[in-house]
PDB file of N, CA and C in Angstrom:
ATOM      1  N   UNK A   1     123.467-180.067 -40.272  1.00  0.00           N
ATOM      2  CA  UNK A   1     122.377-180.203 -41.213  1.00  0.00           C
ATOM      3  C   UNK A   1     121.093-179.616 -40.618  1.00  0.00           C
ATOM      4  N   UNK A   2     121.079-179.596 -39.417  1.00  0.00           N
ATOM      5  CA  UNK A   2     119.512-179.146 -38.840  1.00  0.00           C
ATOM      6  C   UNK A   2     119.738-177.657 -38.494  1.00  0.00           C
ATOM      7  N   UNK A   3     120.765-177.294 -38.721  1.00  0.00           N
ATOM      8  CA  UNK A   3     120.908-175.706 -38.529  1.00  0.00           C
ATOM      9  C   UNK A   3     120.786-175.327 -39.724  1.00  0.00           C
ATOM     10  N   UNK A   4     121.029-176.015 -40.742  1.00  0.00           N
ATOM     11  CA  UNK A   4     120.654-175.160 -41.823  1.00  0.00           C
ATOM     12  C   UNK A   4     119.616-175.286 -42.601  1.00  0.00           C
ATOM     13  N   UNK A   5     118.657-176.461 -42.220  1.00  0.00           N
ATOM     14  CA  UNK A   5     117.166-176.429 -42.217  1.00  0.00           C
ATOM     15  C   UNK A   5     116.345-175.310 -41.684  1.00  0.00           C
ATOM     16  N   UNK A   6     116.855-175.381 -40.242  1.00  0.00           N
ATOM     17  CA  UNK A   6     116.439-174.316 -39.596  1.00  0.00           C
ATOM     18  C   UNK A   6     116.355-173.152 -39.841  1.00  0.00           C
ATOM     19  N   UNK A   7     117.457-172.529 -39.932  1.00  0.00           N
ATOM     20  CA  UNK A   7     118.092-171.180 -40.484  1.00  0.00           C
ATOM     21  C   UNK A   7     116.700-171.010 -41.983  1.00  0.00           C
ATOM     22  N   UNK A   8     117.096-172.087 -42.924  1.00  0.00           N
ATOM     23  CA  UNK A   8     116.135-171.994 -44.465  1.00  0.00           C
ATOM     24  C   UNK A   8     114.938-171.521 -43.789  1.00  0.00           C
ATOM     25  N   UNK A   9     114.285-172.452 -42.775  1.00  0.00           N
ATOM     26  CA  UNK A   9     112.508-172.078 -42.998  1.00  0.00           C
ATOM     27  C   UNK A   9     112.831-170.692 -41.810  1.00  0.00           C
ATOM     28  N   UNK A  10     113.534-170.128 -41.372  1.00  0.00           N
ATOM     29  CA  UNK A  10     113.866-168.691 -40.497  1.00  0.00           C
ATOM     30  C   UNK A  10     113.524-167.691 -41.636  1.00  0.00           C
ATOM     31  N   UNK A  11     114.459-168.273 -42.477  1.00  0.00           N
ATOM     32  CA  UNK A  11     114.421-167.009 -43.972  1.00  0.00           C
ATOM     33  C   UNK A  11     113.187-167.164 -44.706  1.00  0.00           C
ATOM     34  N   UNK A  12     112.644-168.291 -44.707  1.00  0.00           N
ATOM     35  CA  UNK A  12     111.437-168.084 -45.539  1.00  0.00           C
ATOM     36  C   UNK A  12     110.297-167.184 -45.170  1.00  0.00           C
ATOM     37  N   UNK A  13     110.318-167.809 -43.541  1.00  0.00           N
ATOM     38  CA  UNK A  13     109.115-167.347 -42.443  1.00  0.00           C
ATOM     39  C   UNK A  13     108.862-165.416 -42.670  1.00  0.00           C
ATOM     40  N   UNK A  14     110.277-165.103 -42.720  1.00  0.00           N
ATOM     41  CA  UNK A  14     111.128-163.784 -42.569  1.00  0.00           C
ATOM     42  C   UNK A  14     110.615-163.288 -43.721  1.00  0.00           C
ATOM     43  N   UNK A  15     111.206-163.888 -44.891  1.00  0.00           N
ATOM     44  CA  UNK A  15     110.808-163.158 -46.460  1.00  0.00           C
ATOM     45  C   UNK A  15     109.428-163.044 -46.817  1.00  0.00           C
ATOM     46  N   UNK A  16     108.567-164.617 -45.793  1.00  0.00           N
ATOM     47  CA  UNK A  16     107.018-163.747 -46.464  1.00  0.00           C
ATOM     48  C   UNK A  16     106.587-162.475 -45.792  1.00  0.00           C
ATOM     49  N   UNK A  17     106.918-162.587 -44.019  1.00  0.00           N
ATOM     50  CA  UNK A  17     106.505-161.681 -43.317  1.00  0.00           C
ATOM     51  C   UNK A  17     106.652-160.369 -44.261  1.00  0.00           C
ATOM     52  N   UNK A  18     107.899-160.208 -44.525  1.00  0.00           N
ATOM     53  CA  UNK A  18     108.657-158.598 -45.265  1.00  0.00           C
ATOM     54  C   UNK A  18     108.064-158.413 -46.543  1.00  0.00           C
ATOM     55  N   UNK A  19     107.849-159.599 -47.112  1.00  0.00           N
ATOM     56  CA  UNK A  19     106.998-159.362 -48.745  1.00  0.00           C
ATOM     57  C   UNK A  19     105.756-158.749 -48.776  1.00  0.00           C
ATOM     58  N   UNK A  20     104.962-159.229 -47.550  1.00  0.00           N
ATOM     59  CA  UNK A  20     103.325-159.532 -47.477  1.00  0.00           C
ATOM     60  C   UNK A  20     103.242-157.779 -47.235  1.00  0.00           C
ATOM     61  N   UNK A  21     101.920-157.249 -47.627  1.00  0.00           N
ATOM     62  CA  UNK A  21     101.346-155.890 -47.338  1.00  0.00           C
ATOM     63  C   UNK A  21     100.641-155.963 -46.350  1.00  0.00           C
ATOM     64  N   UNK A  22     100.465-154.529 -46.357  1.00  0.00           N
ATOM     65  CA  UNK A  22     100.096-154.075 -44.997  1.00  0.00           C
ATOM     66  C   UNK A  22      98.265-153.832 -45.516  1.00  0.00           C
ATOM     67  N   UNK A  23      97.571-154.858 -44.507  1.00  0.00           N
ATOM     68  CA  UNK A  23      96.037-155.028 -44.341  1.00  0.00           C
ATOM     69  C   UNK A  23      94.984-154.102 -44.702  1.00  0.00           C
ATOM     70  N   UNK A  24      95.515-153.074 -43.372  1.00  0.00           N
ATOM     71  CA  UNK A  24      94.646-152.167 -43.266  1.00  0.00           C
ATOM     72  C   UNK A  24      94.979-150.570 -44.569  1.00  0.00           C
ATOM     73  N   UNK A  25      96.380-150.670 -44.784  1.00  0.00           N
ATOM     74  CA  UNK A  25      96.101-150.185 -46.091  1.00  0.00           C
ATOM     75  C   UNK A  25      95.859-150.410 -47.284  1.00  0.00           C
ATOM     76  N   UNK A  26      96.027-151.942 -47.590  1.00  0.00           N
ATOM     77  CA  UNK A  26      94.955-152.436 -48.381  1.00  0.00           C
ATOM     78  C   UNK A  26      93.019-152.696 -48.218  1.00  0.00           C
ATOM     79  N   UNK A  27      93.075-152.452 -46.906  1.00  0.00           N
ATOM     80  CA  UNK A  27      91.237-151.780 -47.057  1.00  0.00           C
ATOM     81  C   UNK A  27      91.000-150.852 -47.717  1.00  0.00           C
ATOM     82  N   UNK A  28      91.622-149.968 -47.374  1.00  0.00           N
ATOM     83  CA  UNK A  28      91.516-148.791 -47.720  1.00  0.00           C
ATOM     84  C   UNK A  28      91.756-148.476 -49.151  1.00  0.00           C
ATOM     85  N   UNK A  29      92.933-148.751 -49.678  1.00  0.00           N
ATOM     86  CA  UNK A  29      92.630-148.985 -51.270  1.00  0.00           C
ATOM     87  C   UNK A  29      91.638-149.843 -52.017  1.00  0.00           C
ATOM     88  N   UNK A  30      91.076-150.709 -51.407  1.00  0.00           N
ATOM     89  CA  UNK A  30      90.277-151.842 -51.792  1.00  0.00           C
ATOM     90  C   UNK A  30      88.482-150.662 -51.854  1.00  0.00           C
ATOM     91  N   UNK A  31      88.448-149.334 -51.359  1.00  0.00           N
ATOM     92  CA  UNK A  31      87.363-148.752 -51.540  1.00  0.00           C
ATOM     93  C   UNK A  31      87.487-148.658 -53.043  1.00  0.00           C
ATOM     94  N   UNK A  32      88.265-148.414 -54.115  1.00  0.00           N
ATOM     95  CA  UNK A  32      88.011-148.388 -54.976  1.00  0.00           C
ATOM     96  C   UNK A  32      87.403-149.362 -55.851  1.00  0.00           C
ATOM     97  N   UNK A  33      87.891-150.364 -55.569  1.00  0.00           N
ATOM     98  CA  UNK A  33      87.681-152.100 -55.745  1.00  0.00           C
ATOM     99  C   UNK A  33      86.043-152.155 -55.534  1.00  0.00           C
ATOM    100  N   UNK A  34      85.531-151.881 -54.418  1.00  0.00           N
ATOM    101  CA  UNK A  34      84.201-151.955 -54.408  1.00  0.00           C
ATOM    102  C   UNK A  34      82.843-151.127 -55.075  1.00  0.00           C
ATOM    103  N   UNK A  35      83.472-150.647 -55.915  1.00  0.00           N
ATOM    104  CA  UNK A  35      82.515-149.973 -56.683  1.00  0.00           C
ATOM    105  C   UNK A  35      82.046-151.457 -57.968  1.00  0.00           C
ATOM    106  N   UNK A  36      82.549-152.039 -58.319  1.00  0.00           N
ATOM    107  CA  UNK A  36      82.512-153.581 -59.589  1.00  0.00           C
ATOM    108  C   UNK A  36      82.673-154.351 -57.941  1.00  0.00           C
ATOM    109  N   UNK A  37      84.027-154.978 -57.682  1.00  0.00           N
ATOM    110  CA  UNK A  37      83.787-156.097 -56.669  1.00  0.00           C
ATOM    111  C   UNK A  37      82.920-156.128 -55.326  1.00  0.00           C
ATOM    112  N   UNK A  38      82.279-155.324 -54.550  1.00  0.00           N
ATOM    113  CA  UNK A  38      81.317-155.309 -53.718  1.00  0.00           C
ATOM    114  C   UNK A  38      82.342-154.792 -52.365  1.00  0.00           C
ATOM    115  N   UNK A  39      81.362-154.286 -51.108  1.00  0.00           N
ATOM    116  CA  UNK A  39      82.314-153.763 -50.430  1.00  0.00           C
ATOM    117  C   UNK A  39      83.196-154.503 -49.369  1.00  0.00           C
ATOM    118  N   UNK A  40      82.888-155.782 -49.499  1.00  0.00           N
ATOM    119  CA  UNK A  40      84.405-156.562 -48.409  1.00  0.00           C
ATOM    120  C   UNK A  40      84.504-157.501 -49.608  1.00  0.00           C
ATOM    121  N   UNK A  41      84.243-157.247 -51.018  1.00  0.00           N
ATOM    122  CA  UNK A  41      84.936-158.078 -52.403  1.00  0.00           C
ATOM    123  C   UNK A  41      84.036-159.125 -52.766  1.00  0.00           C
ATOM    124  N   UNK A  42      82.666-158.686 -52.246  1.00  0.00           N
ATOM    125  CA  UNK A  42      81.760-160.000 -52.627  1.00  0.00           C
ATOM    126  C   UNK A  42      81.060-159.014 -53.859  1.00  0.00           C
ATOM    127  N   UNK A  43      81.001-159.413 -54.792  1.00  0.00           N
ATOM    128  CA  UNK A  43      80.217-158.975 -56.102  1.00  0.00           C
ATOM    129  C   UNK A  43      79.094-159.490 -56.341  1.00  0.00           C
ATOM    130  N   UNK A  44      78.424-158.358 -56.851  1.00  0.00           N
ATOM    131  CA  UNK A  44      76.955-158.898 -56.804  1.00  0.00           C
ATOM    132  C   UNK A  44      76.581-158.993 -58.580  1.00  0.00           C
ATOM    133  N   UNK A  45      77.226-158.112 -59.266  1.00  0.00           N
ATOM    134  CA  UNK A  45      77.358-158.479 -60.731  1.00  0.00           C
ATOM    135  C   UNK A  45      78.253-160.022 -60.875  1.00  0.00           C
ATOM    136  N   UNK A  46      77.300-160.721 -61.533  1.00  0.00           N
ATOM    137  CA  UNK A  46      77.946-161.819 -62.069  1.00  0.00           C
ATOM    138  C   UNK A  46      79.327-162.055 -63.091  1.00  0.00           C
ATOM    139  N   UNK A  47      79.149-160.643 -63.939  1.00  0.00           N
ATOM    140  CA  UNK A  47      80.482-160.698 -64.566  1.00  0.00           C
ATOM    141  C   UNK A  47      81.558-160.177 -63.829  1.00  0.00           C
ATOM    142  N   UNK A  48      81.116-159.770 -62.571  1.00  0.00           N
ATOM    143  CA  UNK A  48      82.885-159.256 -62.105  1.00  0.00           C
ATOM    144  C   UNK A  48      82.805-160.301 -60.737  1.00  0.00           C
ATOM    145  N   UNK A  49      84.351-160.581 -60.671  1.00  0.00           N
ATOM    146  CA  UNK A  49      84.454-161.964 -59.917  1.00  0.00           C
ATOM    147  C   UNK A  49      84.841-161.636 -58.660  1.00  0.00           C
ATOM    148  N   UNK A  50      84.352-162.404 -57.472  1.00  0.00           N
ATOM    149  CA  UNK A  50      84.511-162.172 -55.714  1.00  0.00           C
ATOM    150  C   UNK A  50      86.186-162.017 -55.972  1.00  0.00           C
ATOM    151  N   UNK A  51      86.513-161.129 -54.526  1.00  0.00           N
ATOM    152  CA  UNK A  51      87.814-161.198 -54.676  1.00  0.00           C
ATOM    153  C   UNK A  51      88.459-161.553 -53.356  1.00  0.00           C
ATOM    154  N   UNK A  52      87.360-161.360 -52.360  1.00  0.00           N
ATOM    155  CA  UNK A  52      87.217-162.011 -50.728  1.00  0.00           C
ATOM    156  C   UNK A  52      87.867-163.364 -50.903  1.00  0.00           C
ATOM    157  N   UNK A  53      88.491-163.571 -49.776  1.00  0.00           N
ATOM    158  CA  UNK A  53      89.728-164.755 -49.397  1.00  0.00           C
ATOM    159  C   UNK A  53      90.178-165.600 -50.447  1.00  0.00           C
ATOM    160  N   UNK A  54      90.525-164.397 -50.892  1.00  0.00           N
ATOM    161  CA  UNK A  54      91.668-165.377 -52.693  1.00  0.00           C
ATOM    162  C   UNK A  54      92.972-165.720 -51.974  1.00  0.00           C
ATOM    163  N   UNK A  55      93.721-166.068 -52.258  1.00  0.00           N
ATOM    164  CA  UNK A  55      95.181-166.597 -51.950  1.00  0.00           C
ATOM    165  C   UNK A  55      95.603-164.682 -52.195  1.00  0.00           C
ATOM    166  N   UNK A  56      96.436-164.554 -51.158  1.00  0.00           N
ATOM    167  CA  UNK A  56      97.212-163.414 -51.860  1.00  0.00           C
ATOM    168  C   UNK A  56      98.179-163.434 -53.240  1.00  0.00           C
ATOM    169  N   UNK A  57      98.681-164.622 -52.993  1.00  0.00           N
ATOM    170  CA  UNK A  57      99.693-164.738 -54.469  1.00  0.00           C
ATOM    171  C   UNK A  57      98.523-164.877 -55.351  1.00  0.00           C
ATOM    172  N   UNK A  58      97.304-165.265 -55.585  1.00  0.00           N
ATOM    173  CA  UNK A  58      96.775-165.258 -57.060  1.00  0.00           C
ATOM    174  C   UNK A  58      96.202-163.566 -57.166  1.00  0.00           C
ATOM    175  N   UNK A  59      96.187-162.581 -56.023  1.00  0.00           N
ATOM    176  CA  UNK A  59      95.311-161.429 -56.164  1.00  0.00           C
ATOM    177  C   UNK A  59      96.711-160.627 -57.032  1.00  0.00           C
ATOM    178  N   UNK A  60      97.584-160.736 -56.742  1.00  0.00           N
ATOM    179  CA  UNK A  60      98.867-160.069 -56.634  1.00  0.00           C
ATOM    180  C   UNK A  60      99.534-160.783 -58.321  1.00  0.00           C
ATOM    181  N   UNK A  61      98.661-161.426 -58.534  1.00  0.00           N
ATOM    182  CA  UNK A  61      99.626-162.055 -60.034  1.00  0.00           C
ATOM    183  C   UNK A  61      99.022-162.004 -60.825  1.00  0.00           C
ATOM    184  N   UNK A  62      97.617-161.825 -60.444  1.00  0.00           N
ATOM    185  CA  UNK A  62      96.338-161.403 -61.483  1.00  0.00           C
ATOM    186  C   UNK A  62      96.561-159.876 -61.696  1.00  0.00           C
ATOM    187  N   UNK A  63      97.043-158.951 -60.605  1.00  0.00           N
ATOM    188  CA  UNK A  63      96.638-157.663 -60.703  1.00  0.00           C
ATOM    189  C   UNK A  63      98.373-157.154 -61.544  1.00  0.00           C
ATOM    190  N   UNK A  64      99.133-158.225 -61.420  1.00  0.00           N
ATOM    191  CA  UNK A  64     100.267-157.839 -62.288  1.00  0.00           C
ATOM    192  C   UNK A  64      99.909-157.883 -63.607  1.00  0.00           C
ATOM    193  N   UNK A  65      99.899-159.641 -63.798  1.00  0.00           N
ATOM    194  CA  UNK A  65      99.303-159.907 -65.057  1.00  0.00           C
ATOM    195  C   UNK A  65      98.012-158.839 -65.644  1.00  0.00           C
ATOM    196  N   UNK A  66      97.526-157.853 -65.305  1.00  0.00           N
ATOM    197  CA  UNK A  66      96.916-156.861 -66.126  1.00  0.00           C
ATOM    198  C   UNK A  66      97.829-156.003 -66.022  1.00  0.00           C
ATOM    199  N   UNK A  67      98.654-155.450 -65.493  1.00  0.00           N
ATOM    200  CA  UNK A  67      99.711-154.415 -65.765  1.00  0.00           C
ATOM    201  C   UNK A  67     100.326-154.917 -66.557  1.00  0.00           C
ATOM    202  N   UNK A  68     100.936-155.849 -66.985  1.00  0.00           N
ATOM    203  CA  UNK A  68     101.898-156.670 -68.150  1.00  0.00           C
ATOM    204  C   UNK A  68     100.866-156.588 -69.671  1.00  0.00           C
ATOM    205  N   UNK A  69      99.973-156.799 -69.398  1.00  0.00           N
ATOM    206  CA  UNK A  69      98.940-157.510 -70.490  1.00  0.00           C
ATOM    207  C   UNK A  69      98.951-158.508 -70.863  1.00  0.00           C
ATOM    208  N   UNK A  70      99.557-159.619 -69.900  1.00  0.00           N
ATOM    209  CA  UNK A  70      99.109-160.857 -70.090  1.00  0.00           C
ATOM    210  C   UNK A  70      97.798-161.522 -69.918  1.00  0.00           C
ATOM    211  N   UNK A  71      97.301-160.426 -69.209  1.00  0.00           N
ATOM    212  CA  UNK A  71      95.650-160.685 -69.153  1.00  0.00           C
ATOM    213  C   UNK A  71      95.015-159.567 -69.464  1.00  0.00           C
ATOM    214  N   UNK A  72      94.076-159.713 -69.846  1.00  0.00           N
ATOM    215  CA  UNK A  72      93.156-158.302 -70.714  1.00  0.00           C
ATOM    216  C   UNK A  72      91.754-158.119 -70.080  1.00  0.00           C
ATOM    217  N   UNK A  73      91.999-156.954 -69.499  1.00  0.00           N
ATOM    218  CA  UNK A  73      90.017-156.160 -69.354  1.00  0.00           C
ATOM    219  C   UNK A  73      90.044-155.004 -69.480  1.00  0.00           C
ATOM    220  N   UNK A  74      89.571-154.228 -70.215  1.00  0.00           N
ATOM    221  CA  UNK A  74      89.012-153.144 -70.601  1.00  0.00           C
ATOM    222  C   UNK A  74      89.441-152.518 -69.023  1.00  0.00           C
ATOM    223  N   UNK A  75      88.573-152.725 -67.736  1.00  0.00           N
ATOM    224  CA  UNK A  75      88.255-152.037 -66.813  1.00  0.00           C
ATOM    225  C   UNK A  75      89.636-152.375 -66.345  1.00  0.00           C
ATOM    226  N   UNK A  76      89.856-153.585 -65.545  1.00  0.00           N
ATOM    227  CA  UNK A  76      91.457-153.773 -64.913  1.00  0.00           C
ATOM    228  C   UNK A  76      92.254-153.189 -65.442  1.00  0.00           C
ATOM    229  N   UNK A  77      92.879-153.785 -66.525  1.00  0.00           N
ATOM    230  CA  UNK A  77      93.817-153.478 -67.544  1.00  0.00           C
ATOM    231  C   UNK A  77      94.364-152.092 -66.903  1.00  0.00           C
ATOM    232  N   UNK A  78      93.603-150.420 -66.939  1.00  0.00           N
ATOM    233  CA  UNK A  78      93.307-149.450 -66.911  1.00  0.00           C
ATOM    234  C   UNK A  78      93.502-149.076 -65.274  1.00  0.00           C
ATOM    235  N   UNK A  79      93.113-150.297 -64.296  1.00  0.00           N
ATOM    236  CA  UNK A  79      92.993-149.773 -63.036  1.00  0.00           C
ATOM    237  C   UNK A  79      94.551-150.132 -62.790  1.00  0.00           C
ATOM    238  N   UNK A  80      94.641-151.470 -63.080  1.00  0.00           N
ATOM    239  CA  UNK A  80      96.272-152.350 -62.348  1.00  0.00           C
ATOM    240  C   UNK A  80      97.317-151.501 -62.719  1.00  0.00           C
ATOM    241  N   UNK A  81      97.246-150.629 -63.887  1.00  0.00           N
ATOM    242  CA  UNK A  81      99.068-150.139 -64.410  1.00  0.00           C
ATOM    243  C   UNK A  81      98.928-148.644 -63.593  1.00  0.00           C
ATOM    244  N   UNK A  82      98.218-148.423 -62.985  1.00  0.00           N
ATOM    245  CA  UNK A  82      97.941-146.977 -62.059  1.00  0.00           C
ATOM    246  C   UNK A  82      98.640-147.767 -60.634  1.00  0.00           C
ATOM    247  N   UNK A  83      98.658-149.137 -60.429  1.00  0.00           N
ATOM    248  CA  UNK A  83      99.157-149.336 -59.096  1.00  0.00           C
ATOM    249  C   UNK A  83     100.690-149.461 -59.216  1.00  0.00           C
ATOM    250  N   UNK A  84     101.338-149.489 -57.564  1.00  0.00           N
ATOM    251  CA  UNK A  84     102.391-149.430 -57.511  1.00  0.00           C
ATOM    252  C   UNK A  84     102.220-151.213 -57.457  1.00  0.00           C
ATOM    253  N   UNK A  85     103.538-151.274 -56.676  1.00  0.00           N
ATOM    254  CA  UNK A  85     104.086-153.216 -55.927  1.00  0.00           C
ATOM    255  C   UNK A  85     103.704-153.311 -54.960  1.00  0.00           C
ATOM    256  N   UNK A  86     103.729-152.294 -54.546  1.00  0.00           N
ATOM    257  CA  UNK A  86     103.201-152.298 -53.242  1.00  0.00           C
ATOM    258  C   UNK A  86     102.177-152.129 -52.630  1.00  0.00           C
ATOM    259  N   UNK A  87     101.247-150.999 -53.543  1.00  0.00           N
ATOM    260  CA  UNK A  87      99.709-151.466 -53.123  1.00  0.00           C
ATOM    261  C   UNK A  87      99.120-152.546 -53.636  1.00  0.00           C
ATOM    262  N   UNK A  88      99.662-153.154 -54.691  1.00  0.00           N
ATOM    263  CA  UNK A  88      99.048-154.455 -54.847  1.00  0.00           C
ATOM    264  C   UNK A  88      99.614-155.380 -53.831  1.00  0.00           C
ATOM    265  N   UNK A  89     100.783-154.932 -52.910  1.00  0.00           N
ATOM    266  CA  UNK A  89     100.583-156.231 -52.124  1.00  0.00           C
ATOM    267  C   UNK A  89      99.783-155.910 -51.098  1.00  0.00           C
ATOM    268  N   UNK A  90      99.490-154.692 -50.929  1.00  0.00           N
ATOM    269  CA  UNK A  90      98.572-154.438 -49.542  1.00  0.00           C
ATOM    270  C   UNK A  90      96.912-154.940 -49.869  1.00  0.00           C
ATOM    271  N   UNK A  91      96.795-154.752 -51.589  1.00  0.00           N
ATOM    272  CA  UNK A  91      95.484-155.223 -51.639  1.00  0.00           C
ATOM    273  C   UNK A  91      95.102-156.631 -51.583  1.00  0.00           C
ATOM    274  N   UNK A  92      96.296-157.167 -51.754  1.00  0.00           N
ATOM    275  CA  UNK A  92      96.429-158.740 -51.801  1.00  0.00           C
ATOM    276  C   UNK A  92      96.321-159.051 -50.408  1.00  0.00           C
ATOM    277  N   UNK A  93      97.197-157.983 -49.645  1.00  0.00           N
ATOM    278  CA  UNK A  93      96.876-158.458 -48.036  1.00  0.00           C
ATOM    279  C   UNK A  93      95.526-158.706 -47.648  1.00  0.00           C
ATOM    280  N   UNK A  94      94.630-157.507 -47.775  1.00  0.00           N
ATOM    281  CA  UNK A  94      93.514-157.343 -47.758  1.00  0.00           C
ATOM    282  C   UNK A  94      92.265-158.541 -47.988  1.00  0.00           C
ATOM    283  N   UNK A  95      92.342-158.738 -49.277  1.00  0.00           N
ATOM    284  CA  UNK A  95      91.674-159.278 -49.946  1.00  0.00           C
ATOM    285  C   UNK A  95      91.603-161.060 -49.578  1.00  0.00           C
ATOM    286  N   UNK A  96      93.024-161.459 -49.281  1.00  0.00           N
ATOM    287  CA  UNK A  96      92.823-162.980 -48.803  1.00  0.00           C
ATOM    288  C   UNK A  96      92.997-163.004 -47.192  1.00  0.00           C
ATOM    289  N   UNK A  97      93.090-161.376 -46.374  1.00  0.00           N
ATOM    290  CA  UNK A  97      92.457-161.847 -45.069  1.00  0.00           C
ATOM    291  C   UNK A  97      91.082-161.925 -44.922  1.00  0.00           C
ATOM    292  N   UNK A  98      90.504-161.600 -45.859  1.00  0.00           N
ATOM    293  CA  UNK A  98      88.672-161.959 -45.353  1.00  0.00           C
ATOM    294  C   UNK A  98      88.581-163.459 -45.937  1.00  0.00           C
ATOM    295  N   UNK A  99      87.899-163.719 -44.619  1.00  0.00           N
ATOM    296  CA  UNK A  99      87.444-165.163 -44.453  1.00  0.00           C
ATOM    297  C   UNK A  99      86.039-165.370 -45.026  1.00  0.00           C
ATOM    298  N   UNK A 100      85.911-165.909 -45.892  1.00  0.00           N
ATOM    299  CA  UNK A 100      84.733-166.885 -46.795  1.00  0.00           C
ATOM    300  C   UNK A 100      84.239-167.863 -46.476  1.00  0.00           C
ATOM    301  N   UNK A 101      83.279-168.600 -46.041  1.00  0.00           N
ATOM    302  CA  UNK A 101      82.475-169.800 -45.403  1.00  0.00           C
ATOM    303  C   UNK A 101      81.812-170.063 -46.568  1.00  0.00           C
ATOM    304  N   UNK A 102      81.584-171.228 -46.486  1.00  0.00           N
ATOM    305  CA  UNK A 102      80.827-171.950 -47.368  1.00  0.00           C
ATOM    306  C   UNK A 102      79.630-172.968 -46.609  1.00  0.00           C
ATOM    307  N   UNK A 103      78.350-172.712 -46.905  1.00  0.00           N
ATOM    308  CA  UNK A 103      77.140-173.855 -46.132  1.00  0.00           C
ATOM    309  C   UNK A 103      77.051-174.759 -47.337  1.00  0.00           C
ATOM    310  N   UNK A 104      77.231-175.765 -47.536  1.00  0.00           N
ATOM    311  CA  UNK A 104      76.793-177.315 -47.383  1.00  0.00           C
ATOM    312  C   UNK A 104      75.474-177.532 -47.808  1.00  0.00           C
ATOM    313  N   UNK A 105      74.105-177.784 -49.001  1.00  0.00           N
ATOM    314  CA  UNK A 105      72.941-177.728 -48.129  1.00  0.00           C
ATOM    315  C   UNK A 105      72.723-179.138 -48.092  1.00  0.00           C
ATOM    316  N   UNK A 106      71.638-178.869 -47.040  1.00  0.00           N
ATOM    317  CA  UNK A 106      71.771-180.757 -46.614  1.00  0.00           C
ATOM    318  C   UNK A 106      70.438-181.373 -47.175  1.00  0.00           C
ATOM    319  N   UNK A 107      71.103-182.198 -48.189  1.00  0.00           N
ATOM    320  CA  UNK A 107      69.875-183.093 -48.986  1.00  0.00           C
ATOM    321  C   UNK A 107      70.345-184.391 -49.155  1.00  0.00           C
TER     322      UNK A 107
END
């Protein structure tokens, strides 16, 4: 029984490693991204939303869900069905390795 616990979280560990994209070529695609999302994904227009340390699975299901048209924007819509699977997972890489802080203010 503990070998095949084991073995399970081996394959999981394994399948995200192999799923997940590659970082630094999701920077690099992410220059396009920063023209609306800002240049490490912080937006300074209020209508277009930060994209800095999202979960990769929500960057990657949002940017599907506009290739599908389960979600609708004029601008996405138009950018997401130009990507492959794979640069959306590199942008997903990208995008939830930047680290976001949050200050507290103290009152």
């Amino acid at each position: 029984m503990l070998r095949v616990y084991l073995v399970s979280i081996l394959v999981i560990l394994l399948g995200t490693s192999l799923a997940a994209g590659d970082i630094s070529v999701g920077k690099k695609l992410a220059r396009k991204c920063s023209v609306c999302h800002g240049k490490v994904g912080l937006s300074k227009d209020p209508e277009v939303p930060n994209l800095a340390g999202l979960s990769n699975l929500y960057v990657e299901k949002t940017l599907i869900d506009y290739q599908t048209g389960a979600r609708n924007d004029r601008r996405m819509s138009l950018i997401a069905k130009a990507l492959s699977k794979e640069e959306i997972k590199d942008l997903a890489a990208w995008f939830s390795a930047i680290e976001v802080t949050a200050v507290v203010p103290d009152i």
